[in-house]
Every structure is written in C-alpha cells, then in structure tokens.
Protein backbone atom coordinates (compact mmCIF):
# COMPACT_ATOMS: atom_id res chain seq x y z
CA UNK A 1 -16.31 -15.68 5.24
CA UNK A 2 -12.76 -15.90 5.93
CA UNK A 3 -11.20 -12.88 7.71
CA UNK A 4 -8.02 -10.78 6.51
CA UNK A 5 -5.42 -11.13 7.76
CA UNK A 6 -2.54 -8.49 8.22
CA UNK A 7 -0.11 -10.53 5.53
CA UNK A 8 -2.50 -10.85 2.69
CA UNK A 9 -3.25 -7.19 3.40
CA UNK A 10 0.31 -6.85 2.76
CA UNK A 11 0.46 -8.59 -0.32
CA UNK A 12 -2.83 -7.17 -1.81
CA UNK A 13 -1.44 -3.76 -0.97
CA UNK A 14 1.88 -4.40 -2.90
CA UNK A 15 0.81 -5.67 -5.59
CA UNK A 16 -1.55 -2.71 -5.68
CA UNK A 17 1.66 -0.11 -5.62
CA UNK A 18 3.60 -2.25 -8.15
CA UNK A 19 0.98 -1.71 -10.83
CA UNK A 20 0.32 1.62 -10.16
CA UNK A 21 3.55 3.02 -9.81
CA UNK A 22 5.76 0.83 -12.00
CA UNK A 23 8.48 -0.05 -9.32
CA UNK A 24 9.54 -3.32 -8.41
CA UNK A 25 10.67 -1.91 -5.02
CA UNK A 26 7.86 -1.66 -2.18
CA UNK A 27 8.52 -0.74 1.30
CA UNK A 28 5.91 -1.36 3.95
CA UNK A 29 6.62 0.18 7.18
CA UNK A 30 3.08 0.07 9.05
CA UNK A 31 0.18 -2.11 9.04
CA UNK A 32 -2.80 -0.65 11.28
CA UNK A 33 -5.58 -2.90 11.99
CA UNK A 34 -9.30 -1.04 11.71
CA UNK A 35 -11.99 -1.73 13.67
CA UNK A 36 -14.16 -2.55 10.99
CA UNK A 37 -11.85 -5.46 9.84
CA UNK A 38 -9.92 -4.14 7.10
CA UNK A 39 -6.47 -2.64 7.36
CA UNK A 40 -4.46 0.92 6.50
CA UNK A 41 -0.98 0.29 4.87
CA UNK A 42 1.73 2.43 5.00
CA UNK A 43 5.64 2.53 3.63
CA UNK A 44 7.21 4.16 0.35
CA UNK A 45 8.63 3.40 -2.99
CA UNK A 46 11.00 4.42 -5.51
CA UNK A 47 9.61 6.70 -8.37
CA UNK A 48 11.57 8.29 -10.83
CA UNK A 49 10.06 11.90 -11.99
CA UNK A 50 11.31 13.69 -14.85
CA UNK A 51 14.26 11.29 -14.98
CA UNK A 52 15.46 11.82 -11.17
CA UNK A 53 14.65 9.02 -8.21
CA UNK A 54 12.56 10.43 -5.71
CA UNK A 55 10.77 8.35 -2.88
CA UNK A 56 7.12 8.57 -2.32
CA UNK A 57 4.86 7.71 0.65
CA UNK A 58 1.81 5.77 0.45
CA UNK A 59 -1.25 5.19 2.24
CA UNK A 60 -3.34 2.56 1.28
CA UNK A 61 -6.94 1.67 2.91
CA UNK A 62 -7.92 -2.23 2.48
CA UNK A 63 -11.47 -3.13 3.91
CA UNK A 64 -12.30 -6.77 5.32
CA UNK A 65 -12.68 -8.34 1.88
CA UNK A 66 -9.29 -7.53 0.71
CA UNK A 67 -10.79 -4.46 -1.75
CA UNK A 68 -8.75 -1.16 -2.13
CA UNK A 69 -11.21 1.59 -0.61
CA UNK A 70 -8.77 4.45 -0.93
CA UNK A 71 -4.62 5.08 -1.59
CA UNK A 72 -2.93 8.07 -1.26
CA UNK A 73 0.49 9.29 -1.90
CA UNK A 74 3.06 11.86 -2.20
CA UNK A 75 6.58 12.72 -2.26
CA UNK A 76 9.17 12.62 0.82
C-alpha cells in the first residue's frame, strides 16, 4: 500500500475546503506529520458571512489512506 505523502495530503485537504466552503482561495500554512501515518492540515480561507469577507481557520485530520477523519474551523 502506497504511503501518503505530505503533498497529496495537501491536495486532498484542499480540495476538501473548496467544496465545503465554496472559495476558490485556500491557504495552507502547516502540515504536521502523525505518527500513525496520516497528517493534520492547517491554514485559512476566505468566507463571506452575511455579505462581509471574513477569514476562517481550519483544521483538517487526514489518516494514512488519504480519508478525512475530522475538520474543524472557525473564524479569525
């Protein structure tokens, strides 16, 4: 079984906020490697709420074989 890597857990993790949140714009700042393989992805993006930008944080928890196991977020 191939092993995954910090860029796809990049990717899977965008992709992940772009659907979710309907922005275009995704910031990573931090990849953390777990010891169980998988990887915890941090950064923020652009949401707009009520008509006004805000950012919002994200955390976003990616086991070994590239599944979502948790994402949390919240405004700046």
């Amino acid at each position: 079984m191939p092993q995954l890597s910090k860029e796809s857990a990049k990717v899977i993790v965008v992709d992940f906020v772009r659907k979710h949140k309907n922005t275009n714009k995704v910031d990573v700042a931090m990849i953390e490697a777990k010891d169980d393989g998988g990887f915890i992805v941090r950064g923020t993006c652009p949401i707009s709420l009520e008509g006004h930008p805000w950012a919002e944080k994200f955390e976003v928890v990616v086991d070994a074989k590239g599944k979502i196991r948790s994402a949390f977020a919240n405004l700046l």
